[in-house]
C-alpha atoms as a PDB file:
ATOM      1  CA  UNK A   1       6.931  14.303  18.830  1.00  0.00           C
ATOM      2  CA  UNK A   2      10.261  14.906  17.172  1.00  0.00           C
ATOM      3  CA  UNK A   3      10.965  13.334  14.304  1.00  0.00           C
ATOM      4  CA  UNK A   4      12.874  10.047  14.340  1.00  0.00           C
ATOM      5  CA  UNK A   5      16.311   9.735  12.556  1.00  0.00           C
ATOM      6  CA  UNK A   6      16.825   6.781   9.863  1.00  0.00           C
ATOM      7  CA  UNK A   7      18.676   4.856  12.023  1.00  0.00           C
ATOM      8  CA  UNK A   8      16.193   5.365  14.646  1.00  0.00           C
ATOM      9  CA  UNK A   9      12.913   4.944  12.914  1.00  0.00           C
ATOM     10  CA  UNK A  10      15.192   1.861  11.709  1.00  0.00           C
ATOM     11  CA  UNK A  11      15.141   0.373  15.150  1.00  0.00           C
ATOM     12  CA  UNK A  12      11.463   1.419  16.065  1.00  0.00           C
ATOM     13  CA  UNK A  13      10.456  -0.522  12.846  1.00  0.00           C
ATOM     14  CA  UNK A  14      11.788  -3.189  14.364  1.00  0.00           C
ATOM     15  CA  UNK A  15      10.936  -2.978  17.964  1.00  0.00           C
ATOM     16  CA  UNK A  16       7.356  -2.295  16.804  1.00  0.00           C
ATOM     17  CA  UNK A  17       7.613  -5.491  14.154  1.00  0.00           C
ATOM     18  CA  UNK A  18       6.357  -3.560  11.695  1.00  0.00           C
ATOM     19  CA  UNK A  19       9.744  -4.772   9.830  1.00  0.00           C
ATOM     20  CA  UNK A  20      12.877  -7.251  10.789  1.00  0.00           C
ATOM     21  CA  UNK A  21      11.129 -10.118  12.541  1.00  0.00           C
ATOM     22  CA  UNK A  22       7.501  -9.667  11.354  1.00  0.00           C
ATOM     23  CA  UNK A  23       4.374 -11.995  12.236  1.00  0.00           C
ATOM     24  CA  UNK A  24       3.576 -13.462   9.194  1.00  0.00           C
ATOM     25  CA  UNK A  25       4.985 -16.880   8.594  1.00  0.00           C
ATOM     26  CA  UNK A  26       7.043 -18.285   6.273  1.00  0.00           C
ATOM     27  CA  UNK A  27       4.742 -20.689   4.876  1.00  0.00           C
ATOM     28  CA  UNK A  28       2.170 -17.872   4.463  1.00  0.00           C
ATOM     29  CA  UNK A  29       4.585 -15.868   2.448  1.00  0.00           C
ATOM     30  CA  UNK A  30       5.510 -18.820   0.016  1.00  0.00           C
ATOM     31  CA  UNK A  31       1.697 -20.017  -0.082  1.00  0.00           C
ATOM     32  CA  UNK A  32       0.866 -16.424  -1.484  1.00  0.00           C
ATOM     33  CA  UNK A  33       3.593 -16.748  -3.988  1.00  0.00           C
ATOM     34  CA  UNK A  34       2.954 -19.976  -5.635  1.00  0.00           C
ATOM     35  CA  UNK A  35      -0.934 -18.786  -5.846  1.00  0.00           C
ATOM     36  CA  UNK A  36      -0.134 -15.805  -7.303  1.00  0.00           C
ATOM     37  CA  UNK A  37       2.654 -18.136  -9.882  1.00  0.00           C
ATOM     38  CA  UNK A  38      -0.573 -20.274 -10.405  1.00  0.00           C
ATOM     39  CA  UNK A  39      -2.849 -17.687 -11.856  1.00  0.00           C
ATOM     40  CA  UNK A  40      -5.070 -17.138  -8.818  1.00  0.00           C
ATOM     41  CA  UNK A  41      -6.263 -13.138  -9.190  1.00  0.00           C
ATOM     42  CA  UNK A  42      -7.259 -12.561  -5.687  1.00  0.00           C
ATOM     43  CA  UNK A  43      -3.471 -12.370  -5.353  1.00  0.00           C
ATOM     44  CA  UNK A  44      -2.826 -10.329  -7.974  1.00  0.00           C
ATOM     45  CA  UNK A  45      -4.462  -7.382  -6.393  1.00  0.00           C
ATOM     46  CA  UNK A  46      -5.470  -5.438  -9.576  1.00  0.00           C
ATOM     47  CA  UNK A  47      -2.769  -5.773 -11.258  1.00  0.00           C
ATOM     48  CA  UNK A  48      -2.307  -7.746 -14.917  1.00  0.00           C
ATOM     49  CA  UNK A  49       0.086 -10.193 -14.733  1.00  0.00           C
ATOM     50  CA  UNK A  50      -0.994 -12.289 -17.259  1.00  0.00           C
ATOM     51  CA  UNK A  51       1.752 -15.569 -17.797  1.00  0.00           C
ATOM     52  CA  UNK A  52       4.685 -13.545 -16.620  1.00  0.00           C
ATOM     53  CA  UNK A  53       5.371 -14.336 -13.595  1.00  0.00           C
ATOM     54  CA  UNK A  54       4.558 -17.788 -13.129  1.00  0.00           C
ATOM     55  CA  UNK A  55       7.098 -19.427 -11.605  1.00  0.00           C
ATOM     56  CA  UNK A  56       7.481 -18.699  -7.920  1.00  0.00           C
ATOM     57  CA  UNK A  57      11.130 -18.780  -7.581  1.00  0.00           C
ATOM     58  CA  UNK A  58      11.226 -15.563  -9.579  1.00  0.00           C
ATOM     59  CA  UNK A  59       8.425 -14.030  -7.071  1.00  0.00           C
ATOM     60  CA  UNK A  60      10.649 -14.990  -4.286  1.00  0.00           C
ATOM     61  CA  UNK A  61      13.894 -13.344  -5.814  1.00  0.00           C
ATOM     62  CA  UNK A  62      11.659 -10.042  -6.200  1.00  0.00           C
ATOM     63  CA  UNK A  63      10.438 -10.218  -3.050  1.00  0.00           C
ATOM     64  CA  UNK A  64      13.734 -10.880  -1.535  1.00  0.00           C
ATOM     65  CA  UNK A  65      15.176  -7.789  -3.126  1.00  0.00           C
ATOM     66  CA  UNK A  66      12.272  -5.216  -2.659  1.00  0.00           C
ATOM     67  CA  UNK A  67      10.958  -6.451   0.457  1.00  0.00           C
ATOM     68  CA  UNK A  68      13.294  -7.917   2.248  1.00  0.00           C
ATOM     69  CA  UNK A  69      12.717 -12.064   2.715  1.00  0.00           C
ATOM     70  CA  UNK A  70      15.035 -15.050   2.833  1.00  0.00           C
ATOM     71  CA  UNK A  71      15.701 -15.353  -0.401  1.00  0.00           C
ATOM     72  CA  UNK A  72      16.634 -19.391   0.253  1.00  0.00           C
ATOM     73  CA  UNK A  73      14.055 -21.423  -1.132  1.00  0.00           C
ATOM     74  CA  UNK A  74      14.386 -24.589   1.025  1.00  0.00           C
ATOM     75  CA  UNK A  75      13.901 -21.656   4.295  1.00  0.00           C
ATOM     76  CA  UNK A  76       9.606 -23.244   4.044  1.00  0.00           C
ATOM     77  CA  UNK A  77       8.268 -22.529   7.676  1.00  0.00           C
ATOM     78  CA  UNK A  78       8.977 -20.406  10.709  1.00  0.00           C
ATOM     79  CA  UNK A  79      10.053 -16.742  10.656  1.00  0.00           C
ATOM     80  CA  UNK A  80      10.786 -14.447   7.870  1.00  0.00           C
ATOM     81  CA  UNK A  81      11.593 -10.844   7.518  1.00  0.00           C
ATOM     82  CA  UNK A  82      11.188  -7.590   5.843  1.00  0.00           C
ATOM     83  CA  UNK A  83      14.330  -5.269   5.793  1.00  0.00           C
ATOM     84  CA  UNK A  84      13.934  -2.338   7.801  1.00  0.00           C
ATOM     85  CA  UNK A  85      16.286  -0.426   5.663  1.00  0.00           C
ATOM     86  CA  UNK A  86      14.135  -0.895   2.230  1.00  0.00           C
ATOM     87  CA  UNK A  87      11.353  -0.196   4.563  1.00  0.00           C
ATOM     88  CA  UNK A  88      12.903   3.101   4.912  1.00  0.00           C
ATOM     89  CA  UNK A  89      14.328   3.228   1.284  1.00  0.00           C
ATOM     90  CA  UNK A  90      10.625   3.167  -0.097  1.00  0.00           C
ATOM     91  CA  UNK A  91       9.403   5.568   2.426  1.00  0.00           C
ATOM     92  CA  UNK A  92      12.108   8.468   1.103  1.00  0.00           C
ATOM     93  CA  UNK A  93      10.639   7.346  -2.539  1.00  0.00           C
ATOM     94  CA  UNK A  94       7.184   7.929  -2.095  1.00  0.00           C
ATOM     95  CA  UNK A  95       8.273  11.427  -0.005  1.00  0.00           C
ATOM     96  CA  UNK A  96       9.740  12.599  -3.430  1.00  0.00           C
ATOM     97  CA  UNK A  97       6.309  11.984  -4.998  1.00  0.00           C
ATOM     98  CA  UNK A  98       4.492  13.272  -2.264  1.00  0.00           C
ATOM     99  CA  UNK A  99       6.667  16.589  -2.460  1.00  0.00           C
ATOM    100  CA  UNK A 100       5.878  16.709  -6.248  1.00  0.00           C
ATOM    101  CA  UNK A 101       2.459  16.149  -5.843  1.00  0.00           C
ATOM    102  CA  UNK A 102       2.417  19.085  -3.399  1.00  0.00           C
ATOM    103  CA  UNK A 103       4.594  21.097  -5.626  1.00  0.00           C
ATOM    104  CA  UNK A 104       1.968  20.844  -8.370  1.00  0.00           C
ATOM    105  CA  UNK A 105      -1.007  21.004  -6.193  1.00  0.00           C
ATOM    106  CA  UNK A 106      -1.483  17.021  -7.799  1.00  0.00           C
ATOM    107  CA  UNK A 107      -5.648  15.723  -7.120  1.00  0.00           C
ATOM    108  CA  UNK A 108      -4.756  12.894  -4.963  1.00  0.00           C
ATOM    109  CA  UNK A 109      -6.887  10.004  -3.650  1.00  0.00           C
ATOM    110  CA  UNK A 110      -6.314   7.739  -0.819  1.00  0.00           C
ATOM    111  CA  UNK A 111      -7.789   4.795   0.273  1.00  0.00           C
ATOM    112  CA  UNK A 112      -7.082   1.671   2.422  1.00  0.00           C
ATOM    113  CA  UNK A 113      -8.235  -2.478   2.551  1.00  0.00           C
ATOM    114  CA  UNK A 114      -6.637  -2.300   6.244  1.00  0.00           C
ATOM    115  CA  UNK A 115      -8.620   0.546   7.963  1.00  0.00           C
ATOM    116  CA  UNK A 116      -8.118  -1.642  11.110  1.00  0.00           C
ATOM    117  CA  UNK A 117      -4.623  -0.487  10.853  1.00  0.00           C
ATOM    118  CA  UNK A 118      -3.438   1.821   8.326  1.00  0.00           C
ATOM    119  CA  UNK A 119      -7.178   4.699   8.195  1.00  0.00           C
ATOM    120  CA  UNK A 120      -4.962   7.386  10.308  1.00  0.00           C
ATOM    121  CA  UNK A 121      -1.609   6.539   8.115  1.00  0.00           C
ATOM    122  CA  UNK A 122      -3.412   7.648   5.096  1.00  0.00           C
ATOM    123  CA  UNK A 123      -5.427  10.353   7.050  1.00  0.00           C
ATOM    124  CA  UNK A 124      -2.764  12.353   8.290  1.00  0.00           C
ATOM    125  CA  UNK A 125      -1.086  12.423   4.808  1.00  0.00           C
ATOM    126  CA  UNK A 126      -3.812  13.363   3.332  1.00  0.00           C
ATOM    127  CA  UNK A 127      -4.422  15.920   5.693  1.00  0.00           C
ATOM    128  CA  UNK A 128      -1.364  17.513   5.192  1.00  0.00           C
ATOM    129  CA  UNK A 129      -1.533  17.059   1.367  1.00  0.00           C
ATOM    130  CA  UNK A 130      -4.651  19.187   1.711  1.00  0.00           C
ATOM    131  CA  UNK A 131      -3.181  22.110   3.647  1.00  0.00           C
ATOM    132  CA  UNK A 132      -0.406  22.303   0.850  1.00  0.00           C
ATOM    133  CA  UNK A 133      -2.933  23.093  -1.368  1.00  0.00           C
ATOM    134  CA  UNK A 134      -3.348  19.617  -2.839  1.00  0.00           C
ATOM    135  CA  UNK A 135      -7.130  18.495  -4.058  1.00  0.00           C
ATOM    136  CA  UNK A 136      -7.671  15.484  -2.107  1.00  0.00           C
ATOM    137  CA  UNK A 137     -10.641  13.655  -4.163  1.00  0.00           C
ATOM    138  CA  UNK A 138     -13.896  13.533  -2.540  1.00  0.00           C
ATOM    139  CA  UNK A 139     -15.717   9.707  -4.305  1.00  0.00           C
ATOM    140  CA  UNK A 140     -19.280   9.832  -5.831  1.00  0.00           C
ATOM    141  CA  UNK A 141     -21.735   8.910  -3.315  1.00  0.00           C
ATOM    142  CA  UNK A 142     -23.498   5.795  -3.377  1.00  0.00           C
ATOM    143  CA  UNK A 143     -21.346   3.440  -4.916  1.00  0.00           C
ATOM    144  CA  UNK A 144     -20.842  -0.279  -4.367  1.00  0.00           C
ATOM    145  CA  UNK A 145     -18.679  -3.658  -4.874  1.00  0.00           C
ATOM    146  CA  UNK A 146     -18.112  -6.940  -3.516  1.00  0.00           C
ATOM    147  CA  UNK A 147     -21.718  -7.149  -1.636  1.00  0.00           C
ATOM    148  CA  UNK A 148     -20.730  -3.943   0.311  1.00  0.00           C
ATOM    149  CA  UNK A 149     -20.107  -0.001   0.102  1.00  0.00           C
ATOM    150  CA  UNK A 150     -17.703   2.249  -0.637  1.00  0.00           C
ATOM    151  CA  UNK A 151     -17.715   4.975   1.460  1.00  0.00           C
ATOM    152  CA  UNK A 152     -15.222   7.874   2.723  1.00  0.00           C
ATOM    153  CA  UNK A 153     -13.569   8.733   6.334  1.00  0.00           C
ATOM    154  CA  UNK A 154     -10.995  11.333   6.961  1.00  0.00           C
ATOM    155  CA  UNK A 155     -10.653  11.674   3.544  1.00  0.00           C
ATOM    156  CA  UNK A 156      -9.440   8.209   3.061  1.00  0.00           C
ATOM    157  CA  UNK A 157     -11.620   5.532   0.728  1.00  0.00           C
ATOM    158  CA  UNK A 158     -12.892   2.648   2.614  1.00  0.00           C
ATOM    159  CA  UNK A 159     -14.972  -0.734   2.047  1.00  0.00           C
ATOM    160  CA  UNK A 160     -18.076  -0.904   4.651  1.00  0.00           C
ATOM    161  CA  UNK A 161     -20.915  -3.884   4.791  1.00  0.00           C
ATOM    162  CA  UNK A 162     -22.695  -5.113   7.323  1.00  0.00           C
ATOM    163  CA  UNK A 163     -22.272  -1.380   9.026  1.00  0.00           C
ATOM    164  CA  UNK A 164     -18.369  -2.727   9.722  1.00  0.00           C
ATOM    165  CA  UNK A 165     -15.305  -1.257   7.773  1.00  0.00           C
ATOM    166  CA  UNK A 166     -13.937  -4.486   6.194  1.00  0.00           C
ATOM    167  CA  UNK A 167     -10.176  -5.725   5.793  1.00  0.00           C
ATOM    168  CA  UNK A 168     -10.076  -6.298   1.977  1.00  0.00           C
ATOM    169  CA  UNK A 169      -7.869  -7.171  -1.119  1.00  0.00           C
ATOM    170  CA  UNK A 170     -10.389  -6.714  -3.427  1.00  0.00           C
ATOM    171  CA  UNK A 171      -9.651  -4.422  -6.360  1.00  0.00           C
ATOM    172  CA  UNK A 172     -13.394  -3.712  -7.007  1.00  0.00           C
ATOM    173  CA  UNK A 173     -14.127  -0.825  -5.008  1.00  0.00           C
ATOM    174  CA  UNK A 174     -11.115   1.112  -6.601  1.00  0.00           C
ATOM    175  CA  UNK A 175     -12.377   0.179 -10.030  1.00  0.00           C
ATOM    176  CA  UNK A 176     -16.250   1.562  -8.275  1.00  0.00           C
ATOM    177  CA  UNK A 177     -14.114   4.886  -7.332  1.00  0.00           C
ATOM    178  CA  UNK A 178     -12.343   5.178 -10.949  1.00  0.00           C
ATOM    179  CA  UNK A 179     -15.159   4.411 -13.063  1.00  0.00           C
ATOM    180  CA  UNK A 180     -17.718   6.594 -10.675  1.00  0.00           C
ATOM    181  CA  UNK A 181     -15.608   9.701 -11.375  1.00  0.00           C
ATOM    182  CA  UNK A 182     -15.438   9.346 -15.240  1.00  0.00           C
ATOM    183  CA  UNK A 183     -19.210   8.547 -15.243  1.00  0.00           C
ATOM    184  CA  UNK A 184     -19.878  12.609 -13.290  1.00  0.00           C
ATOM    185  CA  UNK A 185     -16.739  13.797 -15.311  1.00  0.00           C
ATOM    186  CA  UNK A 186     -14.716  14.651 -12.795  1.00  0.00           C
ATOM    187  CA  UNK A 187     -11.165  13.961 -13.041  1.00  0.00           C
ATOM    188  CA  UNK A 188      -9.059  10.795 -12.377  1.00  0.00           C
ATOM    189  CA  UNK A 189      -6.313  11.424  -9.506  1.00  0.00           C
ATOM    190  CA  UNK A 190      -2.838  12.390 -10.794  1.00  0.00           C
ATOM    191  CA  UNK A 191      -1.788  10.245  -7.663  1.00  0.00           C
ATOM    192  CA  UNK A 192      -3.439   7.936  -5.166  1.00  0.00           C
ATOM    193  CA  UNK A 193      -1.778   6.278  -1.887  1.00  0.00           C
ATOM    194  CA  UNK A 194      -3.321   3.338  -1.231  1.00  0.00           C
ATOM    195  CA  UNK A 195      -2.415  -0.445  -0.121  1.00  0.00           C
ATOM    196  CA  UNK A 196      -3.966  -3.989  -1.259  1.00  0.00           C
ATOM    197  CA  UNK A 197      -6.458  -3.931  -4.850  1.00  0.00           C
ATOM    198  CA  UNK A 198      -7.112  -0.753  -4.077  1.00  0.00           C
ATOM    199  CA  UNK A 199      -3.306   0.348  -5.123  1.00  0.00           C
ATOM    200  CA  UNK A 200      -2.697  -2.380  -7.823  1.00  0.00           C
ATOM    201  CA  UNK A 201      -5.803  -1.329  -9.277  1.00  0.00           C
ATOM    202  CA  UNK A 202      -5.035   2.448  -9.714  1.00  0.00           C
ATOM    203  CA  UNK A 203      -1.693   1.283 -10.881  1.00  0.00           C
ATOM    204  CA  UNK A 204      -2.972  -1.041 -13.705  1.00  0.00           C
ATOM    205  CA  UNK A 205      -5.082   1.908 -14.868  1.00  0.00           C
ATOM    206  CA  UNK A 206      -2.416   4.250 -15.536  1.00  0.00           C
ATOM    207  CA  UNK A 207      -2.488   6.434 -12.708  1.00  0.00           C
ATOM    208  CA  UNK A 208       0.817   7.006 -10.176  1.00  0.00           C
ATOM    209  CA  UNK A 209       0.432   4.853  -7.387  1.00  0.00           C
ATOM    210  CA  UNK A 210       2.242   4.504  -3.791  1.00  0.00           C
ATOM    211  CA  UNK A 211       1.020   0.985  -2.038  1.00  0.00           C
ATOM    212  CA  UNK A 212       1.819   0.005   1.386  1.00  0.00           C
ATOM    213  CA  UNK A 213       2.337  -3.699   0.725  1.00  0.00           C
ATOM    214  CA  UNK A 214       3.387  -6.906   3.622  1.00  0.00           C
ATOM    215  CA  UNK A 215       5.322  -9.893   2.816  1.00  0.00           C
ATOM    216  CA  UNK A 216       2.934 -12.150   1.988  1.00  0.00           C
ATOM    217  CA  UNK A 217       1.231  -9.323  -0.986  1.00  0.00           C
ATOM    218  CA  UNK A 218       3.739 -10.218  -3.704  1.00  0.00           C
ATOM    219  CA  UNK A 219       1.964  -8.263  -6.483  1.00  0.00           C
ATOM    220  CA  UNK A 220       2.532  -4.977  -5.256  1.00  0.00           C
ATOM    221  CA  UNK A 221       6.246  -5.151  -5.594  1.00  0.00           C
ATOM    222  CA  UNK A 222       6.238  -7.203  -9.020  1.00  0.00           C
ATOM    223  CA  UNK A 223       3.886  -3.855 -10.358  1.00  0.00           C
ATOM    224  CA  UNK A 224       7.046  -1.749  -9.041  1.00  0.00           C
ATOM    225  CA  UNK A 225       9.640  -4.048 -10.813  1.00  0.00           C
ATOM    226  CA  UNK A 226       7.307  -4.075 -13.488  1.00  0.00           C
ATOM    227  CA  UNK A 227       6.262   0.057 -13.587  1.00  0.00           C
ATOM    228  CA  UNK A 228       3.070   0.015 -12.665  1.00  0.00           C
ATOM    229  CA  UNK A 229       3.065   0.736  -9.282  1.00  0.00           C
ATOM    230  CA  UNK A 230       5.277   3.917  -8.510  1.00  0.00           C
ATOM    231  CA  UNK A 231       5.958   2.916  -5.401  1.00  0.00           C
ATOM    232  CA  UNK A 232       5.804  -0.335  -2.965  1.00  0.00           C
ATOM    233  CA  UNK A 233       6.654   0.137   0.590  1.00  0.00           C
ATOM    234  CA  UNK A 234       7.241  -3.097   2.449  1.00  0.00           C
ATOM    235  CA  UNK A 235       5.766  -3.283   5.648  1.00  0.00           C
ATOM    236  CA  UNK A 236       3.625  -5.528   7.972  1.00  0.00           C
ATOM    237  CA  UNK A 237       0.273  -3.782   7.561  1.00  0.00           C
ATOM    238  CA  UNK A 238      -1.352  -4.731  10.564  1.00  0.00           C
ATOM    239  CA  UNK A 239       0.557  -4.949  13.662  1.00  0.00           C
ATOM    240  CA  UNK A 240      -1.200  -4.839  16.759  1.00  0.00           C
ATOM    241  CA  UNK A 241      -1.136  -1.231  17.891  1.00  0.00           C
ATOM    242  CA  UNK A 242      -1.574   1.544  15.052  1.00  0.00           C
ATOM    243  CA  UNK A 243      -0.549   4.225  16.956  1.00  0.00           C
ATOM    244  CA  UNK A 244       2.939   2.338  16.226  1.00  0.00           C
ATOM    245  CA  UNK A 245       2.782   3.550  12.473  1.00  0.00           C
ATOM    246  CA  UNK A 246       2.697   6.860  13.937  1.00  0.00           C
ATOM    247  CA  UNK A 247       6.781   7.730  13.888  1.00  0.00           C
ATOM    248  CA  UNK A 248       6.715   6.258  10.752  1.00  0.00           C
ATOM    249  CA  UNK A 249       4.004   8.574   9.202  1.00  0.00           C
ATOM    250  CA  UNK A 250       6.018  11.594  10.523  1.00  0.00           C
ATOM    251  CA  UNK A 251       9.195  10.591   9.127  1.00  0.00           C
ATOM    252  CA  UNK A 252       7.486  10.449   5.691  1.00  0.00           C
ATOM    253  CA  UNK A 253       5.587  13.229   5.878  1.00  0.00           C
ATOM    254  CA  UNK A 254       8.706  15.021   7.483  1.00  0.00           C
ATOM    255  CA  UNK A 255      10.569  14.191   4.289  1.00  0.00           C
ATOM    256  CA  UNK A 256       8.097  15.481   1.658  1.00  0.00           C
ATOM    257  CA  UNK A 257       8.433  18.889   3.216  1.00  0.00           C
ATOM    258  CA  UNK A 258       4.759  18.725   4.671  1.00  0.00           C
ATOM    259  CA  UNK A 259       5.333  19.003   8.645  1.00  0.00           C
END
């Protein structure tokens, strides 16, 4: 397939609602932000935010500006949005890290809470970060967290129980990954590309991190504000067709110089 333009992958991001008009509600957004305010850590996602973000009106005005939501405050229900264009922005930003990474020949891991959606987005990238002569990290065998597994497909980290790949948040089976590797002293990634814990928690441990992130996962984009995350890209991160990410994937990888 050719590669889109920006102002066409623009208009497929919307088309496709994986930006513009997205599913997830207002009141979900705003829910997610006042938890997160409130000190509940399932919403941090990894990430240390101690007191420092606790009230939600500053969440909102961060996620307004990185992601792309009303940014009025009495706007409480219905639809909200996520800005193709920063959508796009973020994408060309993690490129330029991608085409470092390659550069360098970087050890990069990847790994996804939304392998319902997003497995093949982080499977062809790593695939291609591979045949540039990248080391894509291979995890210990055998580890566990949250009850379940942590296993490996296409080169992209994964949560399993119950022999199902499960949608999670949880930054537990990153911290399994992380601590895994320094226990056979191996190497910690010098980049991973992730979304949900799995990103906040590579983040909050020092390492370069690129995190797909919705609307309604504030913490992401407060690590970027904050430096922790390298990059957030805003996105709804399950829509109901993955092969929909598919123009988008090409567009990124197009841009690191890895098509």
């Amino acid at each position: 397939m050719p590669i889109l333009s920006r102002a066409a992958l623009v208009d497929h991001l919307v088309r496709t609602r994986i930006a513009g008009d997205v599913a997830t509600p207002r009141d979900n957004n705003l829910s997610h932000y006042r938890k997160l305010a409130n000190g509940d850590r399932h919403y941090w996602l990894g990430i240390e935010l101690g007191d420092r973000w606790a009230d939600e009106q500053d969440v909102l005005a961060v996620m307004a500006e990185r992601c792309g939501v009303s940014d009025d405050p009495e706007h409480r229900h219905g639809q909200d949005t996520i800005d193709p264009e920063l959508t796009v922005d973020a994408l060309d930003r993690a490129a330029a890290r991608l085409r470092k990474a390659a550069a360098d020949k970087q050890r990069v891991l990847f790994a996804t809470g939304h392998p319902g959606a997003l497995l093949n987005v982080h499977g062809a990238t790593a695939r291609a970060l591979r045949d540039a002569g990248c080391d894509v990290v291979r995890i210990p065998g055998g580890l566990t967290a949250d009850e379940g597994y942590v296993v490996q497909f296409a080169d992209v980290a994964v949560f399993e129980r119950g022999a199902s790949l499960w949608h999670t948040h949880s930054p537990a089976p990153m911290t399994a990954i992380l601590d895994g590797l320094e226990r056979n002293g191996e190497p910690l990634p010098d980049l991973v590309f992730a979304d949900h814990g799995w990103a906040g928690c590579a983040g909050q441990r020092g390492i370069d991190s690129i995190g797909y992130a919705d609307c309604n996962d504030p913490a992401l984009f407060l690590g970027e504000a904050e430096g922790i995350m390298a990059v957030t890209i805003p996105l709804d991160d399950h829509v109901v067709d993955p092969f929909f990410y598919e123009p988008m994937t090409d567009y990124l990888l197009d841009a690191a110089g890895l098509r």
